[in-house]
Protein backbone atom coordinates (compact mmCIF):
# COMPACT_ATOMS: atom_id res chain seq x y z
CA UNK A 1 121.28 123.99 98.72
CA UNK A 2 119.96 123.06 95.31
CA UNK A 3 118.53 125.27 92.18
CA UNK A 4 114.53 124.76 91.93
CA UNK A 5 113.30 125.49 88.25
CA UNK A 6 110.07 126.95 87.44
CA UNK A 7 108.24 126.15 84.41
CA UNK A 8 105.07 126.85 82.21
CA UNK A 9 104.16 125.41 79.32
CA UNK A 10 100.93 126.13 77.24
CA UNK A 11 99.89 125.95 73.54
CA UNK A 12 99.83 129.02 71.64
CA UNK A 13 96.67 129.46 69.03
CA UNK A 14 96.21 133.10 69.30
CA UNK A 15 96.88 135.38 66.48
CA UNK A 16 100.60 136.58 66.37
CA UNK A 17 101.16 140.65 66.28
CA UNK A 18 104.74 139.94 65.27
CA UNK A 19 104.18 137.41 62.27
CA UNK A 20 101.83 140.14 59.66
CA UNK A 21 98.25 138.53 61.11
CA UNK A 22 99.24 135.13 60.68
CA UNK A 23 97.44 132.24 62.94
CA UNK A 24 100.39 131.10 65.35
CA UNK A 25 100.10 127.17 66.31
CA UNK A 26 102.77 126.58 68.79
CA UNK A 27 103.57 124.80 72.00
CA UNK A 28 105.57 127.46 74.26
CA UNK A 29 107.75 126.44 77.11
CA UNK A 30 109.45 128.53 79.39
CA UNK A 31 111.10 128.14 82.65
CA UNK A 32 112.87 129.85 85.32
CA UNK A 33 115.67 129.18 87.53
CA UNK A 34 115.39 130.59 91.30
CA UNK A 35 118.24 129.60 93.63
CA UNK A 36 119.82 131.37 96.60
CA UNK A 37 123.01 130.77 95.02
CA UNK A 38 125.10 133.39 92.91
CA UNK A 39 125.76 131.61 90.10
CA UNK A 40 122.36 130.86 89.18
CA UNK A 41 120.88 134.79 90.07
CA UNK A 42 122.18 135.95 86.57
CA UNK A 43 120.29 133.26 84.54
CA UNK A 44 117.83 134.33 82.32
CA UNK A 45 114.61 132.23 81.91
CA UNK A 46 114.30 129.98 79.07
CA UNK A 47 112.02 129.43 76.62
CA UNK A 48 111.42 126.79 73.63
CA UNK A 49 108.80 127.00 70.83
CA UNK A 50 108.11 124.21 68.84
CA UNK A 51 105.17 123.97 66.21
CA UNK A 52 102.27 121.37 67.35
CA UNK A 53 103.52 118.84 64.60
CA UNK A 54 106.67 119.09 65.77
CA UNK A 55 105.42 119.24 69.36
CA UNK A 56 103.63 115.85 68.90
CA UNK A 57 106.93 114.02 67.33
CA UNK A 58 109.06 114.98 69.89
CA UNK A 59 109.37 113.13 72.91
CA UNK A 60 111.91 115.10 74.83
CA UNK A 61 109.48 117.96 75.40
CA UNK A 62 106.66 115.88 76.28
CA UNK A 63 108.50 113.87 78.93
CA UNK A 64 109.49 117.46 80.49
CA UNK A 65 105.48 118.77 80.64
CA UNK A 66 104.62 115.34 81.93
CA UNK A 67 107.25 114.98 84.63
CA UNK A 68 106.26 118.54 85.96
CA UNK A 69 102.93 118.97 84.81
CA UNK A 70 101.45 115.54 85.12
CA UNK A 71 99.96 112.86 82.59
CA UNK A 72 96.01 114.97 82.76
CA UNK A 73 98.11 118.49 81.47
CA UNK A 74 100.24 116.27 79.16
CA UNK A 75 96.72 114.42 77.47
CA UNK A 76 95.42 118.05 77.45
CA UNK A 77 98.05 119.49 75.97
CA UNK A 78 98.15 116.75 73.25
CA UNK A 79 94.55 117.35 72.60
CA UNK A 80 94.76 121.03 71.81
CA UNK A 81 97.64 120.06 69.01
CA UNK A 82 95.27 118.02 67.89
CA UNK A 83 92.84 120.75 67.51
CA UNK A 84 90.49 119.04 70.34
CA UNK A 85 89.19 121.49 72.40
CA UNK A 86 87.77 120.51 75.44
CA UNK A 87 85.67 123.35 76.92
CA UNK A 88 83.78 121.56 79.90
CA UNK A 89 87.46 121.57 81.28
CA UNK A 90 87.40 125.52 81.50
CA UNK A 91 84.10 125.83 82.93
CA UNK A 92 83.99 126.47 86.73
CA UNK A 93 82.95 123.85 89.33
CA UNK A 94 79.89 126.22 90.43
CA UNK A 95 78.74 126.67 86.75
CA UNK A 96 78.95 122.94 86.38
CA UNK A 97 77.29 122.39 89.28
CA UNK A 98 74.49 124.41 88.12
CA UNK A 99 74.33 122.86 84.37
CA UNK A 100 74.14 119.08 86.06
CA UNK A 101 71.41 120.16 88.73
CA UNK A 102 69.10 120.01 85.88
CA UNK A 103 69.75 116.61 84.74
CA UNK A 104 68.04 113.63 85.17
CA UNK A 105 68.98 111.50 87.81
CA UNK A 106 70.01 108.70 85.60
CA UNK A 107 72.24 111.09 83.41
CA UNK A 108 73.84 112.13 86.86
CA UNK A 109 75.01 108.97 87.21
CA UNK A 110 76.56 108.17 84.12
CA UNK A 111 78.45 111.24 84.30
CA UNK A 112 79.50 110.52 87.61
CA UNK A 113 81.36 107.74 85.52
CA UNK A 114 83.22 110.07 82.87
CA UNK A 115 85.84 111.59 85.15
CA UNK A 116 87.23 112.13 88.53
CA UNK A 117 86.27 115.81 88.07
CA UNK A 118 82.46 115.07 87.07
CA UNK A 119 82.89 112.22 90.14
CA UNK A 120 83.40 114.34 92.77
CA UNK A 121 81.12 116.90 91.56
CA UNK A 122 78.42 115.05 90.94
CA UNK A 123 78.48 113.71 94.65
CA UNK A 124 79.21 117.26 95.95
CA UNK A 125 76.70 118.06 98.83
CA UNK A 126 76.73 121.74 96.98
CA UNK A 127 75.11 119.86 93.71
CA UNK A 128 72.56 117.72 96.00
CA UNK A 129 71.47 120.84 97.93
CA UNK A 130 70.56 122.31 94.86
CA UNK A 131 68.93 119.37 94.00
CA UNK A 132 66.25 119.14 97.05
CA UNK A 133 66.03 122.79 96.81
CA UNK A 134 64.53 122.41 93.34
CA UNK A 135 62.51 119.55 94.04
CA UNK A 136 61.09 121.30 97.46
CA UNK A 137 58.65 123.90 98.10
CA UNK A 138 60.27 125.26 101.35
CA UNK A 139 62.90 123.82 103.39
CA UNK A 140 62.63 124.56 107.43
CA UNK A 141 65.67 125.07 109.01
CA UNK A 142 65.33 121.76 111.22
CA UNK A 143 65.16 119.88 107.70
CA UNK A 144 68.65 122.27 107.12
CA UNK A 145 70.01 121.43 109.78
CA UNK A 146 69.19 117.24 109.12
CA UNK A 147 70.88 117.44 105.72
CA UNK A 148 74.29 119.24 107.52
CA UNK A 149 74.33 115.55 109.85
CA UNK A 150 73.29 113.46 107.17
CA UNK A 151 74.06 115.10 103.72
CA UNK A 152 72.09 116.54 101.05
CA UNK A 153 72.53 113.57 98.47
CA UNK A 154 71.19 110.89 101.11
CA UNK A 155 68.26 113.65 102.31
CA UNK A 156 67.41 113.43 98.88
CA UNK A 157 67.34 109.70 98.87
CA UNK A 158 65.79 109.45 102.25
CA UNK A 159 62.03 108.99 101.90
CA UNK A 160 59.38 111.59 103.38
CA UNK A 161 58.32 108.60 106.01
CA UNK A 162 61.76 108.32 106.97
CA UNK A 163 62.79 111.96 107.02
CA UNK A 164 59.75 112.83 109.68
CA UNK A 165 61.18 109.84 111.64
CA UNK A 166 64.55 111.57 111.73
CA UNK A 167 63.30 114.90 112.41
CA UNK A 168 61.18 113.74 114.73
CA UNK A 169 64.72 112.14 116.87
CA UNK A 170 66.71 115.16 116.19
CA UNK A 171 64.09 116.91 118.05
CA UNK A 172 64.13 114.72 120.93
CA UNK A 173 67.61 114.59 120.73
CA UNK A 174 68.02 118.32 120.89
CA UNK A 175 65.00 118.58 123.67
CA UNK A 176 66.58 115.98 125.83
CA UNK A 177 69.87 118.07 125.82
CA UNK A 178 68.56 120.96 126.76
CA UNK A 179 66.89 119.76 129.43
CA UNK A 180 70.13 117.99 130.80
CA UNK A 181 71.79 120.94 130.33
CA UNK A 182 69.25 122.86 133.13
C-alpha cells in the first residue's frame, strides 16, 4: 500500500484581503496526502508560495507542476508569470464553436493548424453542422439523417449533384429493406 499525493497549483493575481489592498503576484502550490495508512492520516496539506520571479528561476517547482500537471499547464503557467494571458484558453468548446462558425473557410483552416484544441474543434461534426445549417435554407430530415452516415464536414463538401445521388440510394436502400423485411 503506498501514499498517493494530491496537488494543485495555480497563479495567484487577485487582490490580497490580508496584505492592506495590495496586488498579490504569486504562484501557489498545495498538496495533499491521502493514504489508508495511519501514519500519513495526521498530515496536514502543504502549501508553497513563491513570487512569479522567483517562480520562473526556480526549477524545482516547475519540474513538480510539470511532472503532475503536464508540459501544456507548465507553458500556461509560465505564461501567466509572464503576464500573458491567454483568454481563448478559458472560453468553452461550444462558444468557440460558435465564434469559428462564422469564419471563412480559409481562416478555418489555418486555425485548424494553431493547436490540437482548435484541431479537433475545427473538424468537430458539431462546428460543420452549424456550418450547413447556416449556409441552408431548410434541412429535411433524410438530408439529417445522410450527414449522421456521412458527417456534416464532408455533407458540406459533397456537391448538390452528388448529395441527390446519395439521397436518392439511401432511399432505395431504406425501401429495399423494408420490403425484405415483409
Amino acid at each position: 500500500e503506498r501514499s498517493v499525493p494530491f496537488t494543485s497549483a495555480g497563479s495567484c493575481n487577485d487582490v490580497s484581503q490580508g496584505d492592506g489592498g495590495r496586488s498579490s503576484q504569486e504562484v501557489i502550490f498545495r498538496w495533499w496526502k491521502i493514504s489508508l495508512r495511519s501514519e500519513y492520516r495526521s498530515t496536514k496539506p502543504g502549501e508553497t508560495k513563491e513570487t512569479h520571479e522567483d517562480f520562473l528561476e526556480k526549477s524545482h517547482l516547475q519540474v513538480q507542476i510539470a511532472l503532475i500537471f503536464g508540459s501544456r499547464i507548465l507553458d500556461y503557467v509560465f505564461n501567466l508569470c509572464e503576464g500573458k494571458f491567454d483568454f481563448l484558453e478559458r472560453l468553452s468548446d461550444s462558444l468557440l464553436l460558435n465564434i469559428i462558425s462564422y469564419l471563412d473557410l480559409e481562416d478555418i483552416a489555418r486555425l485548424s493548424q494553431t493547436s490540437r484544441r482548435f484541431a479537433k474543434l475545427c473538424m468537430s461534426d458539431e462546428l460543420w453542422e452549424q456550418i450547413v445549417r447556416s449556409s441552408c435554407d431548410h434541412i429535411t430530415p433524410d438530408m439529417r439523417a445522410l450527414a449522421q452516415d456521412m458527417g456534416w464536414r464532408q455533407m458540406y463538401f459533397t456537391n448538390k449533384l452528388q448529395l441527390q445521388r446519395h439521397l436518392r440510394k439511401r432511399k432505395q436502400r431504406q425501401g429495399s429493406q423494408r420490403s425484405s423485411q415483409l
